[in-house]
Protein backbone atom coordinates (compact mmCIF):
# COMPACT_ATOMS: atom_id res chain seq x y z
CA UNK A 1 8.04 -27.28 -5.43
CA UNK A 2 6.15 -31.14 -4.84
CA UNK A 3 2.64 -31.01 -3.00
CA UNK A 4 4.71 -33.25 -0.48
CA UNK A 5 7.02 -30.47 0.46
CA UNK A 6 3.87 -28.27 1.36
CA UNK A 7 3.57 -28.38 5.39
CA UNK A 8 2.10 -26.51 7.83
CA UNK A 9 -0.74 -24.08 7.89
CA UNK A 10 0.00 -20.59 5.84
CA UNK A 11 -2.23 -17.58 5.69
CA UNK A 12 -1.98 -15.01 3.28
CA UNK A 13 -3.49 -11.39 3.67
CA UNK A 14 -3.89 -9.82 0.45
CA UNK A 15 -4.24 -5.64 0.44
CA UNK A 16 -5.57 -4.25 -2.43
CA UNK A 17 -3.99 -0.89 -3.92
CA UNK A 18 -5.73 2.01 -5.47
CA UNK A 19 -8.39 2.14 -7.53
CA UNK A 20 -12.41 1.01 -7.86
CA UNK A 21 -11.80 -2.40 -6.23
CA UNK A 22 -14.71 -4.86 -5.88
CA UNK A 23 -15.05 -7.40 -2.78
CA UNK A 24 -12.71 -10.53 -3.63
CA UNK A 25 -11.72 -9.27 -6.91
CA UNK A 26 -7.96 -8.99 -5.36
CA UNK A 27 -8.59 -12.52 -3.78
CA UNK A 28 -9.72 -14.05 -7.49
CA UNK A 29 -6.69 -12.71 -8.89
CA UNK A 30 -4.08 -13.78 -6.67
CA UNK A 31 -5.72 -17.32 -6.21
CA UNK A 32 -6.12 -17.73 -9.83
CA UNK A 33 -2.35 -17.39 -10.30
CA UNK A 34 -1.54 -19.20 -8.01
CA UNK A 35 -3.72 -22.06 -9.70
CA UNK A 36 -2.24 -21.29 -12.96
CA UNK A 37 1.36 -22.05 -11.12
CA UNK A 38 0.70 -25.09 -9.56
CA UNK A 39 -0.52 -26.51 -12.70
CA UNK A 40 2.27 -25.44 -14.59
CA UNK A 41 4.20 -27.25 -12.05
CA UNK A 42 2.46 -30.44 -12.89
CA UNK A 43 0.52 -30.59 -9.62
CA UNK A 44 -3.02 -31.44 -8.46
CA UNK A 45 -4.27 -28.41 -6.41
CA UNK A 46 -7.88 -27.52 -5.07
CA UNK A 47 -9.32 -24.93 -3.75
CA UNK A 48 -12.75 -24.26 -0.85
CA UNK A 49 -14.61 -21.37 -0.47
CA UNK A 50 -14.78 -21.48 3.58
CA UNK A 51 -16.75 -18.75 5.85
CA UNK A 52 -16.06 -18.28 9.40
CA UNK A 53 -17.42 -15.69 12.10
CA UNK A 54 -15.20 -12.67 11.84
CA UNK A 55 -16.17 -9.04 11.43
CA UNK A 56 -14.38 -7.71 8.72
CA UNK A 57 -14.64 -4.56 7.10
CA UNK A 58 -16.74 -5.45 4.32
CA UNK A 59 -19.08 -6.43 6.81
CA UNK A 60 -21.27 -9.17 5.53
CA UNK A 61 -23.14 -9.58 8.25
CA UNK A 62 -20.11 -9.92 10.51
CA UNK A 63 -19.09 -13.27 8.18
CA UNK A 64 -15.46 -13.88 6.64
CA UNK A 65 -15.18 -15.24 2.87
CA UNK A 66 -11.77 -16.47 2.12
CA UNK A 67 -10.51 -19.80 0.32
CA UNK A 68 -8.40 -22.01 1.21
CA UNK A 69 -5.65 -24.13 -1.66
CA UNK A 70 -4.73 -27.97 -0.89
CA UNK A 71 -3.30 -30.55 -3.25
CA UNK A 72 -5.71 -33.53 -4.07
CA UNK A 73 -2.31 -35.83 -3.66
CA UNK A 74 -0.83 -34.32 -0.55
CA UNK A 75 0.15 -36.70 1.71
CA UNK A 76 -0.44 -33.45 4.56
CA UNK A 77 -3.70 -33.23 4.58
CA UNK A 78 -3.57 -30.84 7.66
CA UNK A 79 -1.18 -28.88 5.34
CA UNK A 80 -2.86 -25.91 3.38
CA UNK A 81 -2.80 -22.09 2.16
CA UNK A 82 -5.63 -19.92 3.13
CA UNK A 83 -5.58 -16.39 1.36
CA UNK A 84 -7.71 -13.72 3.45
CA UNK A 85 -8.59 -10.49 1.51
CA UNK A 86 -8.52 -6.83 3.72
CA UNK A 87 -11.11 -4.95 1.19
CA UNK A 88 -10.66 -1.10 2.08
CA UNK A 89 -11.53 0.70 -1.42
CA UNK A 90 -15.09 1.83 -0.17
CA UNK A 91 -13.79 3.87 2.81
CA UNK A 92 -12.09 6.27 0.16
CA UNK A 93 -14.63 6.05 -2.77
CA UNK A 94 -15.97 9.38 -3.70
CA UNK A 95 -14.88 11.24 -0.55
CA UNK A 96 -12.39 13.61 -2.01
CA UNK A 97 -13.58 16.14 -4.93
CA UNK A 98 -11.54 16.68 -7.64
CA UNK A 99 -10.28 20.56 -6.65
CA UNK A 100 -9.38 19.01 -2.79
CA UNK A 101 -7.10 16.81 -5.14
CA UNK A 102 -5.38 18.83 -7.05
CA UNK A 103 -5.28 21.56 -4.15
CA UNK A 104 -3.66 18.79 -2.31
CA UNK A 105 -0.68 17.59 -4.99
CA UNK A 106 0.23 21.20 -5.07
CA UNK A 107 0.71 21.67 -1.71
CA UNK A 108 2.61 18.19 -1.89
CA UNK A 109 4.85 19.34 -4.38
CA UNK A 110 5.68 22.50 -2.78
CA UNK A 111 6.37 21.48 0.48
CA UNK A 112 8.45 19.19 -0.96
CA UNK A 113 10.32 20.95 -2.79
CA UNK A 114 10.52 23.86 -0.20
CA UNK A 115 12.15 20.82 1.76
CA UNK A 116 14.81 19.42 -0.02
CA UNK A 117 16.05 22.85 -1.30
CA UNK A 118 16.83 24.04 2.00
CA UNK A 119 20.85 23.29 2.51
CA UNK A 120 20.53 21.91 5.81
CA UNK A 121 18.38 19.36 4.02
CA UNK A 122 20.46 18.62 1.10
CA UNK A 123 22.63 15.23 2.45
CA UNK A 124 19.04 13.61 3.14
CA UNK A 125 18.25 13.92 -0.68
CA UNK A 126 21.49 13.03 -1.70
CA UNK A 127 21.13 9.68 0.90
CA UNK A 128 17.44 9.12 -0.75
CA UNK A 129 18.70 9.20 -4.46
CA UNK A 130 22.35 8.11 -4.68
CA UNK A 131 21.04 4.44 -5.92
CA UNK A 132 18.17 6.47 -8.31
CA UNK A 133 18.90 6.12 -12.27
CA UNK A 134 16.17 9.46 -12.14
CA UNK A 135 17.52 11.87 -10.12
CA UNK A 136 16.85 14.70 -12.18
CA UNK A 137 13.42 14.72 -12.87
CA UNK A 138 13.14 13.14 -9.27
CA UNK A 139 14.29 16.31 -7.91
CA UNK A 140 13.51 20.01 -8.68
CA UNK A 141 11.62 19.35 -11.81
CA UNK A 142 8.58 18.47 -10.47
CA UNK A 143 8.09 22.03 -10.10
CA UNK A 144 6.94 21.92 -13.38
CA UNK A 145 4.46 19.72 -12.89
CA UNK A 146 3.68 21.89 -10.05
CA UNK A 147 2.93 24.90 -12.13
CA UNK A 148 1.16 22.78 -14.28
CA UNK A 149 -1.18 21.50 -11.52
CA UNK A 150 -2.26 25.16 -10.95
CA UNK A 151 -2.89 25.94 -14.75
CA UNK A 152 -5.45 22.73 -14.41
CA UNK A 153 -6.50 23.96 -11.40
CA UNK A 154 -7.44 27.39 -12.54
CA UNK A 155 -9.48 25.79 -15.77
CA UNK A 156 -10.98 22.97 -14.76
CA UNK A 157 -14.26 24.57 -13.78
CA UNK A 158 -14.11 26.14 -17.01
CA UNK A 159 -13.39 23.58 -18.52
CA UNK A 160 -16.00 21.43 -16.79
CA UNK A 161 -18.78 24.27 -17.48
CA UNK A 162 -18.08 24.07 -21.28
CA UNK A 163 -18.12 20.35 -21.59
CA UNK A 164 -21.52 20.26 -19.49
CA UNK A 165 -23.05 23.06 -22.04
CA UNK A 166 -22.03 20.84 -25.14
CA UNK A 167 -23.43 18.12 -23.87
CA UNK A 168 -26.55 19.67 -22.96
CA UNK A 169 -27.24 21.74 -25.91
CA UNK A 170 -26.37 18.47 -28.56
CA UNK A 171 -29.22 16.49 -26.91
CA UNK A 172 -31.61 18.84 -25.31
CA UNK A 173 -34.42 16.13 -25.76
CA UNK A 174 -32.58 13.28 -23.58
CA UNK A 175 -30.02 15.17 -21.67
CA UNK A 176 -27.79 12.40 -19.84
CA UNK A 177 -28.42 7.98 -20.07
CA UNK A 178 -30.53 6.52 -17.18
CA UNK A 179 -26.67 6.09 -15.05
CA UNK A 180 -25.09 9.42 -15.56
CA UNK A 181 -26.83 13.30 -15.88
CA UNK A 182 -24.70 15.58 -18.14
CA UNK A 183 -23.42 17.45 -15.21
CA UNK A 184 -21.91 13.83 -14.02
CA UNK A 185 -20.64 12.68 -17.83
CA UNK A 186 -18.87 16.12 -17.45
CA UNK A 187 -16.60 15.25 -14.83
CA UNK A 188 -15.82 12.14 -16.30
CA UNK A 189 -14.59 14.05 -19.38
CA UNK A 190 -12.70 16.27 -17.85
CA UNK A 191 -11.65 14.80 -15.45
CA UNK A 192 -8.14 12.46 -16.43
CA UNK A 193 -7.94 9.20 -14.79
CA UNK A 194 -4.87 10.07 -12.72
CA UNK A 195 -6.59 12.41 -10.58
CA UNK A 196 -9.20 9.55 -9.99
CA UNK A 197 -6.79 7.05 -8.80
CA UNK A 198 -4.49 10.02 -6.71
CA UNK A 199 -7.70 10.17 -4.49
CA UNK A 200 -7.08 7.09 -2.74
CA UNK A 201 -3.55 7.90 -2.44
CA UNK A 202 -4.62 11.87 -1.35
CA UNK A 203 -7.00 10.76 1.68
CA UNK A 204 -4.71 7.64 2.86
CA UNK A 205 -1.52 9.82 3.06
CA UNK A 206 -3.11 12.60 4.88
CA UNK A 207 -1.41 13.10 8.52
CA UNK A 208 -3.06 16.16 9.59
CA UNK A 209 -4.85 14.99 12.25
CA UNK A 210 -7.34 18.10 11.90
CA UNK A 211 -7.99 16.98 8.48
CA UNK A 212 -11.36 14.86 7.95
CA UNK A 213 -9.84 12.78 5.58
CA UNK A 214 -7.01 11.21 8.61
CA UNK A 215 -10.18 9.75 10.46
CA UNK A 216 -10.52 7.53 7.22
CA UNK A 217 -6.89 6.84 7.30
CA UNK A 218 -6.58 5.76 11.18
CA UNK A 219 -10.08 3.71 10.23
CA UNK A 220 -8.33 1.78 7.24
CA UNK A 221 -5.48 1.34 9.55
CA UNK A 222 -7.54 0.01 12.43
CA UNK A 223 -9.54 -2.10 10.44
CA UNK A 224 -6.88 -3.70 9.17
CA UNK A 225 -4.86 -4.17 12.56
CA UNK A 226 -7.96 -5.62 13.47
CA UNK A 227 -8.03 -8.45 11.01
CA UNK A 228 -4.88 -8.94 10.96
CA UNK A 229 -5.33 -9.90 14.90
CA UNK A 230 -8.24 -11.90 14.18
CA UNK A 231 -6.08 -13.92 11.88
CA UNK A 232 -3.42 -14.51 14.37
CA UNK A 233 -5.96 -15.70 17.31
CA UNK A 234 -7.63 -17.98 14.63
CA UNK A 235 -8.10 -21.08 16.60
CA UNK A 236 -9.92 -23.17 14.43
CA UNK A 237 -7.38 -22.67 11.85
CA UNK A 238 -4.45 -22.54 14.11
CA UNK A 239 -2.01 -21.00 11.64
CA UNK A 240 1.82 -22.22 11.25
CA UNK A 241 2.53 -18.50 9.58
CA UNK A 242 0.70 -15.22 8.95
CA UNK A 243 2.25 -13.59 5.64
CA UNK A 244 1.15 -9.67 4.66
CA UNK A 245 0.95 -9.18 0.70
CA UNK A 246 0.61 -5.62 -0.44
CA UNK A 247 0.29 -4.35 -3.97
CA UNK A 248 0.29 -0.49 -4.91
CA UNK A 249 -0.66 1.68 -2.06
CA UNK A 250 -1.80 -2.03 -0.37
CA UNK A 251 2.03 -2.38 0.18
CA UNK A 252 1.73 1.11 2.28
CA UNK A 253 -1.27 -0.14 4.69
CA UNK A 254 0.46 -3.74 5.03
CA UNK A 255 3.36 -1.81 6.34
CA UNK A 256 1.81 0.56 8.44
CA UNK A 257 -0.12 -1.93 9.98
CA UNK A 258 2.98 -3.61 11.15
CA UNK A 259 4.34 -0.31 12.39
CA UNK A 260 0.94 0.26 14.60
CA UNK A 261 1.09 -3.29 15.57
CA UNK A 262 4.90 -3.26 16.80
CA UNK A 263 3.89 -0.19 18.75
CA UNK A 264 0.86 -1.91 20.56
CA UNK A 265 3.59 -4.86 21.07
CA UNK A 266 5.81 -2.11 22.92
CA UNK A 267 3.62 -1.27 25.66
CA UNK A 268 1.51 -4.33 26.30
CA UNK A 269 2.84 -6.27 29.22
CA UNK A 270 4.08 -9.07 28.00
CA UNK A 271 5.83 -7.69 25.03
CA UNK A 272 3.22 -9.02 22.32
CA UNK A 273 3.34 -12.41 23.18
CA UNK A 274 -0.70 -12.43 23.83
CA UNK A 275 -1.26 -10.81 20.17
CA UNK A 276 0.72 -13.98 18.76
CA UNK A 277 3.05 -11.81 16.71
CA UNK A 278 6.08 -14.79 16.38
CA UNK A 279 3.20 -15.93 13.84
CA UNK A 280 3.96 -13.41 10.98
CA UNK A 281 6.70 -14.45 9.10
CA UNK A 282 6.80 -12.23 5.66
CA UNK A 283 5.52 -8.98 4.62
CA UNK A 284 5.64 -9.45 0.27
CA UNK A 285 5.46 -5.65 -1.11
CA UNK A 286 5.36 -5.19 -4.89
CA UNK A 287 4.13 -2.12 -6.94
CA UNK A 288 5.28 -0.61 -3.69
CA UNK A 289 5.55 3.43 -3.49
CA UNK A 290 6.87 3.48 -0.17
CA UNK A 291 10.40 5.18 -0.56
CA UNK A 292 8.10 7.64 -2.71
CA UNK A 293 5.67 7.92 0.11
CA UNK A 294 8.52 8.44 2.13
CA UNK A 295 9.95 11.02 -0.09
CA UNK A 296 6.74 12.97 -0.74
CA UNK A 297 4.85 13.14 1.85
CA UNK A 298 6.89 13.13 5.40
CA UNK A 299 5.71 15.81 7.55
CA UNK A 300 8.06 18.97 7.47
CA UNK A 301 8.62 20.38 10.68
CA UNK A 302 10.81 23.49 11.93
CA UNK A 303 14.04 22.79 12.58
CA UNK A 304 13.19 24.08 16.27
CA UNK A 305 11.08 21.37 17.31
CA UNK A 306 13.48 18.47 17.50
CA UNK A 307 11.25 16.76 20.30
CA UNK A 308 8.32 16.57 17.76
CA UNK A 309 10.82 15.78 15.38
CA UNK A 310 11.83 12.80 17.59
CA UNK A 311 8.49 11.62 18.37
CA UNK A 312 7.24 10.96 15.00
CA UNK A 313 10.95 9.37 14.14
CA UNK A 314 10.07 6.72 16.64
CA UNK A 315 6.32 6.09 15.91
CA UNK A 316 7.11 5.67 12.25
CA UNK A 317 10.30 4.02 12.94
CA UNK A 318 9.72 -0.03 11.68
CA UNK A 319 12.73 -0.73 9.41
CA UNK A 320 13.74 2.79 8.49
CA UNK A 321 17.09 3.26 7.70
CA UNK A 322 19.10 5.31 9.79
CA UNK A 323 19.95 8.14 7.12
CA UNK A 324 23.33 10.67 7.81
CA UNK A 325 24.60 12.02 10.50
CA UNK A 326 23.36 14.36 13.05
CA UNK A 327 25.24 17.37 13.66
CA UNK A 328 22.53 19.09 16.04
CA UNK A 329 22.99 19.73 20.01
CA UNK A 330 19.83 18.47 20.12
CA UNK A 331 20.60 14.72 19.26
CA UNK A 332 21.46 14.03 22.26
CA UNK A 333 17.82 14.17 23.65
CA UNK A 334 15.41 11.56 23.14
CA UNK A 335 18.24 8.79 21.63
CA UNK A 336 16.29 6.03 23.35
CA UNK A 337 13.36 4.88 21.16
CA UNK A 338 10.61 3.30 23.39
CA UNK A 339 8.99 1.17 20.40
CA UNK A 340 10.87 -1.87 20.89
CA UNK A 341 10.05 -3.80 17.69
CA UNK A 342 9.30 -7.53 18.37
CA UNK A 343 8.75 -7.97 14.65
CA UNK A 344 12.67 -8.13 13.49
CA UNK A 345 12.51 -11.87 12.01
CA UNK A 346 9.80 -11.11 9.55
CA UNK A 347 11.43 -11.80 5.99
CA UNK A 348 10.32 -8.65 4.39
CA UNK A 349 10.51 -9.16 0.02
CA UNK A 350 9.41 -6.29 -1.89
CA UNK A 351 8.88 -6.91 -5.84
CA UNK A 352 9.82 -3.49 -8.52
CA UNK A 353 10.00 -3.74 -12.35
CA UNK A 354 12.31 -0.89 -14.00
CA UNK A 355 8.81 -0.08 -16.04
CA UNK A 356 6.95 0.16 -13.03
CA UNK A 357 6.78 4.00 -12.04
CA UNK A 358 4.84 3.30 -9.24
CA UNK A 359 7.86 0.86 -7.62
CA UNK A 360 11.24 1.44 -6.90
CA UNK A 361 14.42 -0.68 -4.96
CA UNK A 362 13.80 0.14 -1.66
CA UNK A 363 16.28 2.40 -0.24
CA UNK A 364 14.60 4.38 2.79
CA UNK A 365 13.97 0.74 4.51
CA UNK A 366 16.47 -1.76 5.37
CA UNK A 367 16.53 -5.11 6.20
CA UNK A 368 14.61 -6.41 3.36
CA UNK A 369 15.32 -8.03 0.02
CA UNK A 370 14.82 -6.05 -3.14
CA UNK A 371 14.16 -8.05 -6.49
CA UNK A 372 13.77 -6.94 -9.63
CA UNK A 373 11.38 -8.80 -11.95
CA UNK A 374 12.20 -9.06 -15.70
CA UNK A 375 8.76 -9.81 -17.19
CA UNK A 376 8.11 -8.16 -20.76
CA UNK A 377 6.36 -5.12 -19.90
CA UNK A 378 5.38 -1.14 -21.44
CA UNK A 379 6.66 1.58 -19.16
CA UNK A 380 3.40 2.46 -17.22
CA UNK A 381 0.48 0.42 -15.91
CA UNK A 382 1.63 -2.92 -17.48
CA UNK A 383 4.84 -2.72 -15.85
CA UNK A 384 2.62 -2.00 -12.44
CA UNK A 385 0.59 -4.92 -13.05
CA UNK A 386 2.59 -7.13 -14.52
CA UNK A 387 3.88 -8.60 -11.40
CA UNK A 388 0.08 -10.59 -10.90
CA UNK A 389 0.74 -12.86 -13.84
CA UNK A 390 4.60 -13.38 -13.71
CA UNK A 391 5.18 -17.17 -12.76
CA UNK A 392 8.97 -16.64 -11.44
CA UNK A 393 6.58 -14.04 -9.40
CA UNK A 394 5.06 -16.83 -7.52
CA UNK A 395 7.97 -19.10 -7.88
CA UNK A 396 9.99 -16.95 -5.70
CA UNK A 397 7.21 -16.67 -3.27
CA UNK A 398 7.02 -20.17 -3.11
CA UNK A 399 10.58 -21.44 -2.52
CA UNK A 400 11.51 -18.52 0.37
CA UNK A 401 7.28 -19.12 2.51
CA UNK A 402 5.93 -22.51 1.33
C-alpha cells in the first residue's frame, strides 16, 4: 500500500481484552505497529495527539485522547486514520474475590456439561465441534478440571492461612513492604494468575440479571454503545468508515455492542438511519473466545420454556449461525425475529493462531472471514499475543479497510 492510495477518513475503535490495562496502553500498541508497518513499507507517516469534547468512560474531565496517522507525502491531506481507544478494565478491577471465581467456573463447568450430555442436546455439540482438531478434551473432560476446581476451592483458605503465617513469623519486625501487608502478599502467592485474569471474563459473562456483577456488564456495554455513537455523529471529523477492533474478551464487547446497537436500529423509526450505522464498515476480532463464550456460557433453559428460549435467540441473534434442525411443535411459534439487523454489509475478519488457546475458527457465527496467522509462536500467551506484532497482521488489515 502507497500513501497515495490512502483516502477517506477511517476510525478505528480499539477494545482492550482482559487483564490490568492502563489508559492508552492498547492505543500505544496498536499505533506503534502500525508505525513500524508503514515504515517497513518505505513510507513517510505521522502521527497527532488530538483531544476533542466527548465523555468517555475514562472520564478525563469529559475530554477524548485519541491520535490520529497521516503520511507527510500524501497528496490527501483530508485523508487520515484516527484510532479511538474504549478503556473498560477499571469497571472489573478488584470486584470479584477469588472464592466468587472459582465458585463461578464450577458452576460453568457443570452446567455445561449437564448440557451437552443430555441426548436431546447432543446434535448441537456435534454442530459446535465437527471443524474442532480438540474435541476430546473440548468435551466431557473438563470435568476434570471441574473436580479439580473444587479441590482448590476447598484449600485455598488453607492454603492462604499458611502462606500468611510464614510470612509473618519470618519477619515479625517488618511484617509486609510499604505497598503490600502480608495478608495481601498472601493472596498474591496463592493465588495463580489464571484466576486473576478469569475475573474479567467471570463478571463480563455474567447474565443473571439478579447478579451484581450484570450491572457492570450492561455498564461496559452501554458505555461502549455510547462511544461508539459518539464516533459515528462526529462532525468535526466527519468519518468515511467506523471499524470495531477487538482483542481477547475486547473481541466479545465489540460484538455485543453491535448486537445492542442492531437492536436499538430495530425499533427506532427510521430504521437506524439517525444513529449513522451505514458508517461501520468492519468489525476485526482476533484472540477472539467467542465460539467458546458461546459454548460455555449460553444460558440453559428447560426445554419447556421455548418462548424464553425464543426471546433470547433473537436478542443475541447478530450473525449466529442457524445450527440443526428443529424437531419441536413448538417451532412454529415465534419464527419471525423482530431485530431486523441493518448491519449485514459490515466485513466482519476475525484473526486465530493454532497456538492461541484463547482463539479458535469461528464456527458458531457466519458470514465472516476466518484467517489463520502463521507467526512463530509457543502454545500459550505468545500465540495470544502474537497477533500485535505480526506485519502480514496489519498487511491484511490494510489491503481489505484502507
Amino acid at each position: 500500500m502507497s500513501a497515495k492510495h490512502l483516502q477517506g477518513r477511517t476510525a478505528f475503535i480499539i477494545i482492550h481484552g482482559v487483564g490490568e490495562q492502563s489508559p492508552f496502553e492498547t492505543m500505544d500498541y496498536f499505533c506503534r505497529n502500525w508505525i513500524k508497518y508503514f515504515e517497513q513499507q518505505n513510507l513517510n507517516p505521522k502521527l497527532e495527539h488530538l483531544i476533542t469534547q466527548r465523555q468517555v468512560s475514562n472520564n478525563y474531565g469529559g475530554i477524548e485522547n485519541f491520535v490520529r496517522l497521516s503520511f507527510h507525502d500524501s497528496p490527501q491531506e483530508d485523508s487520515f486514520v484516527d484510532f479511538h481507544e474504549y478503556y473498560w478494565a477499571f469497571q472489573t478491577e478488584n470486584k470479584i474475590s477469588v472464592s466468587e471465581i472459582l465458585e463461578w467456573a464450577q458452576r460453568t463447568l457443570k452446567g455445561t456439561i449437564k448440557f451437552y450430555r443430555h441426548p436431546e442436546n447432543k446434535p448441537l455439540l456435534d454442530e459446535l465441534l465437527k471443524t474442532h482438531k480438540i474435541n476430546t478434551p473440548f468435551k466431557f473432560r473438563w470435568r476434570w478440571f471441574t473436580l479439580l476446581l473444587l479441590i482448590f476451592t476447598l484449600i485455598y483458605p488453607l492454603l492462604r492461612v499458611l502462606v500468611w503465617l510464614i510470612l509473618l513469623l519470618s519477619n515479625p519486625l517488618f511484617p509486609g513492604n510499604l505497598s503490600q501487608s502480608p495478608w495481601q502478599r498472601s493472596k498474591t502467592i496463592v493465588t495463580p494468575a489464571l484466576v486473576t485474569l478469569i475475573e474479567d471474563i467471570a463478571i463480563y459473562t455474567t447474565t443473571d440479571i439478579k447478579s451484581p456483577y450484570y450491572k457492570i456488564r450492561q455498564q461496559i456495554l452501554t458505555e461502549s454503545l455510547t462511544f461508539l455513537k459518539a464516533i459515528l455523529n462526529d462532525k468535526q471529523a466527519n468519518y468515511d468508515q467506523v471499524i470495531l477492533v477487538g482483542h481477547s474478551l475486547g473481541s466479545c464487547i465489540a460484538y455485543d455492542t453491535l448486537n445492542l446497537l442492531s437492536i436499538q436500529a430495530s425499533v427506532a423509526p427510521d430504521k437506524g438511519k439517525s444513529l449513522l450505522i451505514d458508517k461501520i464498515t468492519g468489525l476485526i476480532t482476533f484472540g477472539s473466545p467467542l465460539d467458546k463464550i458461546a459454548f460455555f456460557f449460553r444460558e440453559i433453559i428447560p426445554k419447556e420454556q421455548y418462548i424464553r428460549t425464543k426471546i433470547f435467540k433473537h436478542l443475541n441473534s447478530f450473525r449466529v449461525r442457524t445450527l440443526g434442525n428443529s424437531s419441536s411443535s413448538s417451532s412454529q411459534y415465534l419464527s419471525k425475529n423482530p431485530v431486523d439487523s441493518r448491519l449485514d454489509n459490515i466485513r466482519w475478519v476475525n484473526y486465530y493462531h493454532l497456538k492461541d488457546p484463547i482463539s479458535g475458527h469461528l464456527d458458531y457465527y457466519q458470514n465472516l472471514d476466518n484467517v489463520l496467522m502463521t507467526y512463530p509462536a509457543s502454545w500459550g500467551n505468545q500465540g495470544h499475543q502474537g497477533y500485535w506484532t505480526d506485519p502480514s497482521f496489519y498487511e491484511d488489515i490494510a489491503q481489505r479497510f484502507l
